[in-house]
C-alpha atoms as a PDB file:
ATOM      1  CA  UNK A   1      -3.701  75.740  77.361  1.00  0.00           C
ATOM      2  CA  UNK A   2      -6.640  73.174  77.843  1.00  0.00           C
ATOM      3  CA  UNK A   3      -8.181  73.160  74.915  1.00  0.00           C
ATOM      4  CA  UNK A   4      -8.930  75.240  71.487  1.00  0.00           C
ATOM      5  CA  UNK A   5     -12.414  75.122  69.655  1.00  0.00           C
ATOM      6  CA  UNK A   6     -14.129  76.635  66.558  1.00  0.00           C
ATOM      7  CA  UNK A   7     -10.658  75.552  64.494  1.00  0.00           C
ATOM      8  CA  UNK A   8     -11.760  75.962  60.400  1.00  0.00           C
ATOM      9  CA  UNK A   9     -11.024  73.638  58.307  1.00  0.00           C
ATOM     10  CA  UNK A  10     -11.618  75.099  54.821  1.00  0.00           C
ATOM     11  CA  UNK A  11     -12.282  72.731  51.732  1.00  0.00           C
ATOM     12  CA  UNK A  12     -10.292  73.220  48.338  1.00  0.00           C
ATOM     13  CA  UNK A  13     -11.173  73.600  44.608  1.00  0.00           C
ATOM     14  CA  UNK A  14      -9.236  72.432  41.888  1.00  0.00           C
ATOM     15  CA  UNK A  15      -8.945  74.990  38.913  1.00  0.00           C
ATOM     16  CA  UNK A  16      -7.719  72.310  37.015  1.00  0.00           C
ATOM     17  CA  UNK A  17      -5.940  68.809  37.712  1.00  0.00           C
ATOM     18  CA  UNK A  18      -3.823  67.541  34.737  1.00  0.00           C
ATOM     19  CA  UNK A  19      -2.184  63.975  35.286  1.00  0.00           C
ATOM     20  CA  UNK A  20       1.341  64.119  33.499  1.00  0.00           C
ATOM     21  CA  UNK A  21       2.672  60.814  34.168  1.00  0.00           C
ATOM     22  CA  UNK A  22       3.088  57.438  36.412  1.00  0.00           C
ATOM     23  CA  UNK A  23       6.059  56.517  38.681  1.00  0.00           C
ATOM     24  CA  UNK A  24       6.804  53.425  39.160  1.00  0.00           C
ATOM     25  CA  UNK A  25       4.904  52.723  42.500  1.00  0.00           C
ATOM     26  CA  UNK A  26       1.902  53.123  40.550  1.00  0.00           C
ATOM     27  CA  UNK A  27       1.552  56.766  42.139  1.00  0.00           C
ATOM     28  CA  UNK A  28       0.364  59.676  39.685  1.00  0.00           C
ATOM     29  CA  UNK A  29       1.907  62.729  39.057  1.00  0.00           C
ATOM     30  CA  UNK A  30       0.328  65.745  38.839  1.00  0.00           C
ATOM     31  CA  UNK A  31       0.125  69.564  38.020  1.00  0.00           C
ATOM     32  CA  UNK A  32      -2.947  71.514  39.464  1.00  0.00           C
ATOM     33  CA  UNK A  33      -3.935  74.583  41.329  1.00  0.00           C
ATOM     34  CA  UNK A  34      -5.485  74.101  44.636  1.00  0.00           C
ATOM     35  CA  UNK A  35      -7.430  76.918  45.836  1.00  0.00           C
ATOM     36  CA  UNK A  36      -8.565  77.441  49.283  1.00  0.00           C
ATOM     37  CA  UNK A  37     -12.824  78.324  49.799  1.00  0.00           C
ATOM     38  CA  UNK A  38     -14.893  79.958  52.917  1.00  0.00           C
ATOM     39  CA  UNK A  39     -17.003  76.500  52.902  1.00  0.00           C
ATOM     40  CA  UNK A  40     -15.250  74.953  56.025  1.00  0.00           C
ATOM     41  CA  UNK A  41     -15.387  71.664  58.820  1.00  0.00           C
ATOM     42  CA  UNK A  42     -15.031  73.145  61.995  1.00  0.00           C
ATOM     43  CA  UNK A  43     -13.103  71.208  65.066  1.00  0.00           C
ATOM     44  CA  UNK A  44     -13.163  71.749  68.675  1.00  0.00           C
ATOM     45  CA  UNK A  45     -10.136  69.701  70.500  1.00  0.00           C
ATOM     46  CA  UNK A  46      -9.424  69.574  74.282  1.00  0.00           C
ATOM     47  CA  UNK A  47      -6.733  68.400  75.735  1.00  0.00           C
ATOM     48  CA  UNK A  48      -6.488  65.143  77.759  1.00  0.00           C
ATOM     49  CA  UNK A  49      -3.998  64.252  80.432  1.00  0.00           C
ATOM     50  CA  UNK A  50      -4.984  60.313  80.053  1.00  0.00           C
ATOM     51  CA  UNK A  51      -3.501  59.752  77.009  1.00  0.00           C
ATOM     52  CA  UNK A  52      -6.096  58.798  75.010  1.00  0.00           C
ATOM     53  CA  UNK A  53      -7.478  59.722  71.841  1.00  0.00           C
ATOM     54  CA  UNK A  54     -10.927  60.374  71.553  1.00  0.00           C
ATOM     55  CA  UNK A  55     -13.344  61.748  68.589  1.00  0.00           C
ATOM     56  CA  UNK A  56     -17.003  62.814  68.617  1.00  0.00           C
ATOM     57  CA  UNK A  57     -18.954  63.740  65.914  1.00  0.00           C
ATOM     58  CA  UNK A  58     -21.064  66.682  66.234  1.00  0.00           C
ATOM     59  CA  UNK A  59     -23.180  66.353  62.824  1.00  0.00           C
ATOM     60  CA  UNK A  60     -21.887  63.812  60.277  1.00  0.00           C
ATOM     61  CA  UNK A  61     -20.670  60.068  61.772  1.00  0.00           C
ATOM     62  CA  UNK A  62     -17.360  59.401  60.275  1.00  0.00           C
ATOM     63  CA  UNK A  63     -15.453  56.300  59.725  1.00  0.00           C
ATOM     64  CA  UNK A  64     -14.280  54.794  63.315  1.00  0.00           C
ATOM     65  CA  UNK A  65     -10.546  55.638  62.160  1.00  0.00           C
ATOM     66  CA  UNK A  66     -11.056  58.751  59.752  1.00  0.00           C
ATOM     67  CA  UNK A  67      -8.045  61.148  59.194  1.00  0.00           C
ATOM     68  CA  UNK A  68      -8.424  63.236  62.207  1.00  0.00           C
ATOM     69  CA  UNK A  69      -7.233  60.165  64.479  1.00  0.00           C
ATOM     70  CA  UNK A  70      -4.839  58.988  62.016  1.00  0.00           C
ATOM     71  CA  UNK A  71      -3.695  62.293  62.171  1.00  0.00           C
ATOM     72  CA  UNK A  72      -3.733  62.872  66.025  1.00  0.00           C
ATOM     73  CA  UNK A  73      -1.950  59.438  66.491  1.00  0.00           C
ATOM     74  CA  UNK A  74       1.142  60.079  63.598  1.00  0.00           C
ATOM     75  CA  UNK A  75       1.598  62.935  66.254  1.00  0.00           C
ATOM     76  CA  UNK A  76       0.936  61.559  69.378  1.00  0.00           C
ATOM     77  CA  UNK A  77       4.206  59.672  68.719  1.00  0.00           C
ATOM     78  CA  UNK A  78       6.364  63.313  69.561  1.00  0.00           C
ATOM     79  CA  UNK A  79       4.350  63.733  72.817  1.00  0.00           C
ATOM     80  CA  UNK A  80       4.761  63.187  76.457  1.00  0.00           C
ATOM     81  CA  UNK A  81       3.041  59.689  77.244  1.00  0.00           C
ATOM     82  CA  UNK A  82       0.170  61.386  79.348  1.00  0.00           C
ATOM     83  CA  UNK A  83      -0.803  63.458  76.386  1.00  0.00           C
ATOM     84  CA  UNK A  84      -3.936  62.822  74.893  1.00  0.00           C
ATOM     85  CA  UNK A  85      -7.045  64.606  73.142  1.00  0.00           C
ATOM     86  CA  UNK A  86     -10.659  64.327  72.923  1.00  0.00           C
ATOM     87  CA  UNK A  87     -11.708  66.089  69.335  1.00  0.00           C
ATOM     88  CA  UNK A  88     -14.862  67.233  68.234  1.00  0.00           C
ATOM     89  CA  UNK A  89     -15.581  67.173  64.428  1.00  0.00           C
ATOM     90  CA  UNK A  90     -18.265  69.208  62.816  1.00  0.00           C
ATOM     91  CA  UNK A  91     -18.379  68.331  59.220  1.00  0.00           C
ATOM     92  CA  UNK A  92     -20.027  70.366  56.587  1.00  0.00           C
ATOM     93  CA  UNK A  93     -17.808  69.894  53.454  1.00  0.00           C
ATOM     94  CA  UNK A  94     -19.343  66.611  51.867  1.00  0.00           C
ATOM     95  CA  UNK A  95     -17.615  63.418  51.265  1.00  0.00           C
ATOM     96  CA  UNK A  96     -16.394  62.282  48.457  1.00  0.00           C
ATOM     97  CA  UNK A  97     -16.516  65.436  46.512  1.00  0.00           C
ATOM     98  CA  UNK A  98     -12.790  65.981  45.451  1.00  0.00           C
ATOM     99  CA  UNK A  99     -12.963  69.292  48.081  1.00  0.00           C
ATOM    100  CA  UNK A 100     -10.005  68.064  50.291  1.00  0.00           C
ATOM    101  CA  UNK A 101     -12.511  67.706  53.528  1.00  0.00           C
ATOM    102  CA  UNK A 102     -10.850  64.924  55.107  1.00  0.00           C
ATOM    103  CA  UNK A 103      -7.095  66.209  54.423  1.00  0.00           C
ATOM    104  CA  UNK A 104      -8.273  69.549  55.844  1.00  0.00           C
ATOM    105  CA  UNK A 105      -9.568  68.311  59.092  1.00  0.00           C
ATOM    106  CA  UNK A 106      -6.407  66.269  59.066  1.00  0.00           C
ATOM    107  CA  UNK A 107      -4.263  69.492  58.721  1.00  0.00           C
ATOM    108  CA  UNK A 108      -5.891  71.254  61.122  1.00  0.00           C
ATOM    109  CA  UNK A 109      -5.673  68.690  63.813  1.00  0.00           C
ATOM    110  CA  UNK A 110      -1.732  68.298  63.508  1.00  0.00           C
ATOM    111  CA  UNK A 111      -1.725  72.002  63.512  1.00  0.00           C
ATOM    112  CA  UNK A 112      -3.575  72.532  66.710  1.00  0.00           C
ATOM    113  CA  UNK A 113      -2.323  69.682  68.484  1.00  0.00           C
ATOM    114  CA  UNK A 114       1.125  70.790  67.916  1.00  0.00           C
ATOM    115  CA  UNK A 115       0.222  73.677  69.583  1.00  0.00           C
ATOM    116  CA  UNK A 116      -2.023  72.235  72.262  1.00  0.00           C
ATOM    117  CA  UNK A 117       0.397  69.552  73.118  1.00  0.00           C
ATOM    118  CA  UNK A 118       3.652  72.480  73.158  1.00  0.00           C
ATOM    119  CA  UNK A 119       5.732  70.015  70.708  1.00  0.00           C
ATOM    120  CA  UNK A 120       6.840  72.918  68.664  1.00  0.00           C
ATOM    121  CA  UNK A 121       7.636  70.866  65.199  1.00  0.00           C
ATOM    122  CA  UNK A 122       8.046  73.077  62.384  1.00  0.00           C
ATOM    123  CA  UNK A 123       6.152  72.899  59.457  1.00  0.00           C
ATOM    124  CA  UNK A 124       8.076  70.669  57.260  1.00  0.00           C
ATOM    125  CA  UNK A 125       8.005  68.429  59.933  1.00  0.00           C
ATOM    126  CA  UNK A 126       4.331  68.298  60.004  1.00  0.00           C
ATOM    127  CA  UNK A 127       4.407  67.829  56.090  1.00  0.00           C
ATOM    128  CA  UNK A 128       5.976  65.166  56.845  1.00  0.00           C
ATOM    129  CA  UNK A 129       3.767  63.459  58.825  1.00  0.00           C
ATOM    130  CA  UNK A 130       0.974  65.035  56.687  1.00  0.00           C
ATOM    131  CA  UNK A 131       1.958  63.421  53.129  1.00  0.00           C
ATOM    132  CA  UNK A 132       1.946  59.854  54.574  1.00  0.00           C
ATOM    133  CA  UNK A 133      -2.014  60.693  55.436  1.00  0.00           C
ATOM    134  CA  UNK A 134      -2.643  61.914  52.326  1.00  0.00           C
ATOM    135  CA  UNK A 135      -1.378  63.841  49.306  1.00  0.00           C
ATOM    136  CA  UNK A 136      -3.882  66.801  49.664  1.00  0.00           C
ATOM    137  CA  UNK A 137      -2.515  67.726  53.582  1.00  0.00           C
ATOM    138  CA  UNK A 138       0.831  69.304  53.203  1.00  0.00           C
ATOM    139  CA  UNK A 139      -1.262  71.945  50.921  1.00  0.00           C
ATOM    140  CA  UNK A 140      -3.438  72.662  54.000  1.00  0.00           C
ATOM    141  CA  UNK A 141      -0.433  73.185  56.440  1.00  0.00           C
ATOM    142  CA  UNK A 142       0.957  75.501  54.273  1.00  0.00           C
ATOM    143  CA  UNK A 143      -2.624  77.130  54.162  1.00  0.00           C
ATOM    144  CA  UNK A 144      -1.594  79.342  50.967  1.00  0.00           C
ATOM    145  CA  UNK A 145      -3.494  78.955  47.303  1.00  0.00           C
ATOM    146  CA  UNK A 146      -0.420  77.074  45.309  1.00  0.00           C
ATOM    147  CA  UNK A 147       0.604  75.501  42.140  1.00  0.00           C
ATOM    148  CA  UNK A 148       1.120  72.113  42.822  1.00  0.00           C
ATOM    149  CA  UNK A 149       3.179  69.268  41.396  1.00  0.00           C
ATOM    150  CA  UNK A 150       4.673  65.788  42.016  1.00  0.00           C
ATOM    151  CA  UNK A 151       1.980  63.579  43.849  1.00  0.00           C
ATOM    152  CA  UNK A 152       1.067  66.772  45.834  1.00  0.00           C
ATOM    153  CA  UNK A 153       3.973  67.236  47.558  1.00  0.00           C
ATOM    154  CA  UNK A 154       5.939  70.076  45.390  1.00  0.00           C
ATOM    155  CA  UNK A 155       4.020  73.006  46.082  1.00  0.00           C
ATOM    156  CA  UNK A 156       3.956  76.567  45.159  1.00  0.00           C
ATOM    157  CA  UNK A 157       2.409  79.700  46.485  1.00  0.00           C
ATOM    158  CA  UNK A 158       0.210  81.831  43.797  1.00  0.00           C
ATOM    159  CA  UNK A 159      -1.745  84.676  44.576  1.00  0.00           C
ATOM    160  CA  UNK A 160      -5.240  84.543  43.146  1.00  0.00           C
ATOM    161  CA  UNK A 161      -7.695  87.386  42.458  1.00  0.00           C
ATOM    162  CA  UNK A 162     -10.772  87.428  44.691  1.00  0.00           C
ATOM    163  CA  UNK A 163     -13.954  86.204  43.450  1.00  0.00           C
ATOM    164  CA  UNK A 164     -17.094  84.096  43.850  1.00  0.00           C
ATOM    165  CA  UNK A 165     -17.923  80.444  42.958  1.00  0.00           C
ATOM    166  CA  UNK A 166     -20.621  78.287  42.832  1.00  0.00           C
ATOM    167  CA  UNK A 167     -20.004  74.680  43.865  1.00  0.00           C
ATOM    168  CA  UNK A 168     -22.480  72.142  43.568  1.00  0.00           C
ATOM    169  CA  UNK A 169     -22.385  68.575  45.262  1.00  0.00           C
ATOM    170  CA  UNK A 170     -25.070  65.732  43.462  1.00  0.00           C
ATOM    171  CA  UNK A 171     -26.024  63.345  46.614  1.00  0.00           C
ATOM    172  CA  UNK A 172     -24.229  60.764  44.337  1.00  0.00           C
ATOM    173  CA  UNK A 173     -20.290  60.338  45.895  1.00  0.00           C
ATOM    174  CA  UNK A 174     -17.220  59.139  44.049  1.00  0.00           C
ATOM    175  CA  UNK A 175     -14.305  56.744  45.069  1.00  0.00           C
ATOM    176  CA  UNK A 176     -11.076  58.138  43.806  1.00  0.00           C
ATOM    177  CA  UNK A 177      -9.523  54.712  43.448  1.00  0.00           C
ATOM    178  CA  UNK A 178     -11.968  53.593  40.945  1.00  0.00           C
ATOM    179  CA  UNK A 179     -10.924  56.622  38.684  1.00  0.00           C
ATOM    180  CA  UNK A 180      -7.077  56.101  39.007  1.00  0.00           C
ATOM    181  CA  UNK A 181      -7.684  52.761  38.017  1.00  0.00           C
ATOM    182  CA  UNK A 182      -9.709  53.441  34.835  1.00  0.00           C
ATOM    183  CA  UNK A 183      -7.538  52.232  31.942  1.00  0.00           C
ATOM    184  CA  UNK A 184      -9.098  55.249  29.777  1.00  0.00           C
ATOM    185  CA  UNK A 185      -7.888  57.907  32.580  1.00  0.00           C
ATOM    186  CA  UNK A 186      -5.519  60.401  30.063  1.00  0.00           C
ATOM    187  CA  UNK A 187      -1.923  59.987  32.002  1.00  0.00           C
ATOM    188  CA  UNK A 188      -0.095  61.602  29.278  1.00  0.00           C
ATOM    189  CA  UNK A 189      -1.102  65.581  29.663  1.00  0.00           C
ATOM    190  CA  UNK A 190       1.659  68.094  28.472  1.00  0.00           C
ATOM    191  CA  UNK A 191       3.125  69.751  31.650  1.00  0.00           C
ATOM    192  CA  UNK A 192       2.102  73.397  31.782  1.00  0.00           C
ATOM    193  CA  UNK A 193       4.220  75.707  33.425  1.00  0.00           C
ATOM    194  CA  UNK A 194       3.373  78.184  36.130  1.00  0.00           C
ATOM    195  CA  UNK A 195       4.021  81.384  34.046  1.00  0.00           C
ATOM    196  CA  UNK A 196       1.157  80.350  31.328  1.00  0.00           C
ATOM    197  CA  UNK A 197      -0.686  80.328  34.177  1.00  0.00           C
ATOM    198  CA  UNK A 198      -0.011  83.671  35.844  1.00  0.00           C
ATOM    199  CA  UNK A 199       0.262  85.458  32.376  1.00  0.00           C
ATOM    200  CA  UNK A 200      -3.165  84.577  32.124  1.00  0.00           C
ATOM    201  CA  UNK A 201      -3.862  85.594  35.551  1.00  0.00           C
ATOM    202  CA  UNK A 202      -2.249  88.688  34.671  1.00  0.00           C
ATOM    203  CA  UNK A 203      -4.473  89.595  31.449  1.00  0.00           C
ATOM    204  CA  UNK A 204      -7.925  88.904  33.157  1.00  0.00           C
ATOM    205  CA  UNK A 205      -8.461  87.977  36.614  1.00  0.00           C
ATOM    206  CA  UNK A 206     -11.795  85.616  35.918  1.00  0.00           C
ATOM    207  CA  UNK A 207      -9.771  84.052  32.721  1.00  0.00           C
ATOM    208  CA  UNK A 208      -7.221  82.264  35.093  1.00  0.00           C
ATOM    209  CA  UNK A 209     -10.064  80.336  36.853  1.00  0.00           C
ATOM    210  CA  UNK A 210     -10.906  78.445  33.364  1.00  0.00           C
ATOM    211  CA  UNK A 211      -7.020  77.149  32.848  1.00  0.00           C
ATOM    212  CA  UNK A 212      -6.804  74.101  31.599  1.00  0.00           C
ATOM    213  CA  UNK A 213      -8.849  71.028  32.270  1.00  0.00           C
ATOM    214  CA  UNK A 214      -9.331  67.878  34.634  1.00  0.00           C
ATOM    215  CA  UNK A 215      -8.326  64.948  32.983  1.00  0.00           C
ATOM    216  CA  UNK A 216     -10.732  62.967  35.945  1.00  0.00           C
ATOM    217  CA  UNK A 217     -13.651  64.489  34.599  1.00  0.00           C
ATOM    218  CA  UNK A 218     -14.520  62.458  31.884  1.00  0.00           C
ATOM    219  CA  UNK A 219     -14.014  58.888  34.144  1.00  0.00           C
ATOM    220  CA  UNK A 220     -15.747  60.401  36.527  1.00  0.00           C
ATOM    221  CA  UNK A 221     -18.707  61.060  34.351  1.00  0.00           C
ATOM    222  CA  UNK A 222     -18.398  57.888  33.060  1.00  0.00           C
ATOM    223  CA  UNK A 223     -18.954  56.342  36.647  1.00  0.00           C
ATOM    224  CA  UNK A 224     -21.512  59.189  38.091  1.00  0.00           C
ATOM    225  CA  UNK A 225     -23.983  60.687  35.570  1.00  0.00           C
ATOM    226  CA  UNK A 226     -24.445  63.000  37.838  1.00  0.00           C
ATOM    227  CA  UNK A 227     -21.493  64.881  37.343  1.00  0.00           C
ATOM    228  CA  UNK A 228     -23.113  65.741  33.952  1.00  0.00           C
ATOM    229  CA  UNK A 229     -26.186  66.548  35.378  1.00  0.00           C
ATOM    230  CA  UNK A 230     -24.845  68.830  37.494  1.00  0.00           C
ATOM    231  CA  UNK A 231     -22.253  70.468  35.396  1.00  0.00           C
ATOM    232  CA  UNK A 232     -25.717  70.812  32.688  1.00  0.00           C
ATOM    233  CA  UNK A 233     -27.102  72.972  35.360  1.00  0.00           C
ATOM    234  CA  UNK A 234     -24.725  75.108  35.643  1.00  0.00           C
ATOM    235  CA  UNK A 235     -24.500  75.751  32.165  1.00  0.00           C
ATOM    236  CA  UNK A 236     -28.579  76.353  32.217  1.00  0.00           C
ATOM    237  CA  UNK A 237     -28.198  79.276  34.146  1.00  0.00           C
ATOM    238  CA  UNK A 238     -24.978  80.562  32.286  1.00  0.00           C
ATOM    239  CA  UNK A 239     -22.323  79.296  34.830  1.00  0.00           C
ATOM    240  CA  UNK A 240     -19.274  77.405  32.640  1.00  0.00           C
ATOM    241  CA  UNK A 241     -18.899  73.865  35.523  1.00  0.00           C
ATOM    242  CA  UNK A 242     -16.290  71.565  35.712  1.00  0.00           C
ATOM    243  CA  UNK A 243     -15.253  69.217  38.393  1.00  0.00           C
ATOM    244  CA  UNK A 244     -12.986  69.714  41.366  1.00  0.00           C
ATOM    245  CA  UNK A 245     -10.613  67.080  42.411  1.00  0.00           C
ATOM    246  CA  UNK A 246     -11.990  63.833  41.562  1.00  0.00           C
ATOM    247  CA  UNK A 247     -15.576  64.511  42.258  1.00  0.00           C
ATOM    248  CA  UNK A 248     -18.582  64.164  42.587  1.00  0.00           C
ATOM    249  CA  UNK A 249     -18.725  68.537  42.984  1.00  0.00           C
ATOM    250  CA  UNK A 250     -18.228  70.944  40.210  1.00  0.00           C
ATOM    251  CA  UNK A 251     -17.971  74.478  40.632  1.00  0.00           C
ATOM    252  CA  UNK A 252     -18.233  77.312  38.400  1.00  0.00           C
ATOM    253  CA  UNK A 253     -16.988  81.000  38.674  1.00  0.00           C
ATOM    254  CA  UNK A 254     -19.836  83.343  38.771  1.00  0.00           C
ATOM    255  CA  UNK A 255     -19.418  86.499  37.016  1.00  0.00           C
ATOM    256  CA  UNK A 256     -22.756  87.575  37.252  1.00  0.00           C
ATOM    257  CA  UNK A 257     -25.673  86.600  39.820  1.00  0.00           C
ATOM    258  CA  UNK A 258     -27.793  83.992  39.561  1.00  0.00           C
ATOM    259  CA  UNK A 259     -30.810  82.372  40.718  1.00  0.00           C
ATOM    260  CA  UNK A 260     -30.047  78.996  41.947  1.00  0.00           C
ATOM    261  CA  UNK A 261     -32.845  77.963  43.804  1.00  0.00           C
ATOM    262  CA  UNK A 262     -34.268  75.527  41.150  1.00  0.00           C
ATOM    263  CA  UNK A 263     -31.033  73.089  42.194  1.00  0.00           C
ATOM    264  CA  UNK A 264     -32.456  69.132  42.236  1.00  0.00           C
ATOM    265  CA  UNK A 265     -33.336  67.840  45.410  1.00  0.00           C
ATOM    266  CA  UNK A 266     -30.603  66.293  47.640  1.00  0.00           C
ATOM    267  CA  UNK A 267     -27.815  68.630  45.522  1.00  0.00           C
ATOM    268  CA  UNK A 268     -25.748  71.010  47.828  1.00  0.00           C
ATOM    269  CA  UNK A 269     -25.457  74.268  46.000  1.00  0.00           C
ATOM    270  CA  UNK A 270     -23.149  76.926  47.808  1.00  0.00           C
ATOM    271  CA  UNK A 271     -22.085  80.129  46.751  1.00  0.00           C
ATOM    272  CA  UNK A 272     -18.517  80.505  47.996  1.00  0.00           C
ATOM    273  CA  UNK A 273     -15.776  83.042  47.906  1.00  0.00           C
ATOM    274  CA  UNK A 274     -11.823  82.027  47.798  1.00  0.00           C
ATOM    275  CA  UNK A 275      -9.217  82.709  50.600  1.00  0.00           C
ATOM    276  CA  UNK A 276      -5.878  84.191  49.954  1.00  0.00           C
ATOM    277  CA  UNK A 277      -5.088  82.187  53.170  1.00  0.00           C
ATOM    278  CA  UNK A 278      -5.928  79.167  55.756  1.00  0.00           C
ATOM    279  CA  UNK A 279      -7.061  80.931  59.057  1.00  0.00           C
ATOM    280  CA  UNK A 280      -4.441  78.861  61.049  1.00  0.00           C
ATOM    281  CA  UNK A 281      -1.427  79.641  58.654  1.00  0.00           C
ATOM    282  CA  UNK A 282       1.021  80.598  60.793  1.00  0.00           C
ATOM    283  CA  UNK A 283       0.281  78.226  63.545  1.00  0.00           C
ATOM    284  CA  UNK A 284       3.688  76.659  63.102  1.00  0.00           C
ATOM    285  CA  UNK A 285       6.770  77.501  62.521  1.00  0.00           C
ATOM    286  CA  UNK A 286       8.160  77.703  58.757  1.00  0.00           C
ATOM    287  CA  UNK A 287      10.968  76.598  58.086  1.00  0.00           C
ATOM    288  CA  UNK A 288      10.684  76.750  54.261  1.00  0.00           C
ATOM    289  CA  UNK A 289      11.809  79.863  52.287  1.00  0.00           C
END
């Protein structure tokens, strides 16, 4: 095998992202439900017998070190010394939009390069390797819609009804450091428990997709006036917004059709539908019951 291309990389929503606590490393702890959407990066990766890494950026530039080669060198580490890769990132998910883009791209390069590279590691290996990138990637090697807890790393498959969304990204981004740091940021949520959840799931499908709350939100709006703006539209044309992740987008569920076509200019407005999995689950071994 020489290469693999047109690998998705699928962003994530947040139904809602409550922050129950601090440890004492200063990370947060969580409960939210990540769910996986059809808007998705796309990566083509060949293999290389040099061992180099290369990237090349086939619409947005990225950083010189991004995720993808963090990712492809925490695994590079397991392969023979002539391995390499030359990767080819089409990005489409925005940045800093609390959608999980960058995690995702990470995911699926440790996924494919396991495979392109024959190394075999089983999924909680990858985790692994994916946690210390980021919090959002073991989520995206499990490629399953979950409950999850801790600092990302406790997580929990859910099934979720089908359904449509509309997710809208102001041009305006936000840095997720500046809203952990925010000394008004609510750290002190209740912990919710995954049967209030799926008894609401249970009575009606659409309800389950307005469960709690983001506790970001309100820094966030604090910071980006946009995020106002944009959940303000939705609510104009009857959509109920809130934010995913920790911004800038906000999504609504979208019972009904609607005309969206009078969005501001430079917002990304996208009707998407949810996945009840990531196209590449599978792709390693589990290991995990």
């Amino acid at each position: 095998m020489k290469a693999l291309y047109d690998l998705p990389a699928p962003a994530k929503l947040n139904l809602f992202l409550h922050i129950t606590g601090r440890r004492d490393d200063g990370y947060h702890l969580l409960q939210s439900v990540f769910m996986l959407i059809d808007w998705c990066d796309t990566l083509h990766i060949e293999r290389r017998d040099d061992g180099r890494l290369t990237r090349e950026d086939l619409t947005t530039a990225l950083p010189p070190d991004d995720l993808v080669l963090r990712a492809a060198r925490a695994l590079q580490v397991f392969a023979k010394p002539d391995q390499g890769a030359h990767i080819g990132v089409a990005k489409h998910i925005p940045a800093q939009a609390g959608m999980g883009g960058g995690s995702s791209d990470a995911a699926t390069c440790l996924l494919a390069l396991n495979r392109l590279w024959g190394l075999n590691l089983p999924l909680s290996r990858l985790e692994q390797i994916g946690l210390a990138l980021g919090a959002d990637v073991p989520f995206f090697l499990r490629g399953r819609n979950a409950w999850v807890e801790g600092i990302g790393e406790r997580i929990t498959p859910i099934e979720l009804a089908p359904a449509r969304f509309c997710v809208v990204k102001p041009p305006e981004g936000l840095d997720t450091r500046l809203i952990f740091a925010a000394p008004e940021l609510q750290r002190a949520t209740p912990a919710a428990i995954i049967a209030g959840f799926a008894a609401k799931h249970g009575a009606n499908d659409l309800d389950a997709f307005d469960f709690g709350h983001n506790d970001l939100q309100p820094v966030a709006q604090r910071l980006c006036p946009a995020v106002t703006q944009a959940i303000e539209w939705l609510g104009s044309h009857g959509l109920q917004g809130r934010m995913t992740g920790s911004g800038s987008a906000v999504f609504a569920t979208m019972p009904h059709e609607a005309d969206l076509a009078d969005a501001p200019p430079g917002w990304l407005v996208r009707q998407c539908s949810n996945m009840a999995v990531h196209p590449l689950a599978g792709w390693a071994a589990s290991d995990i019951s």
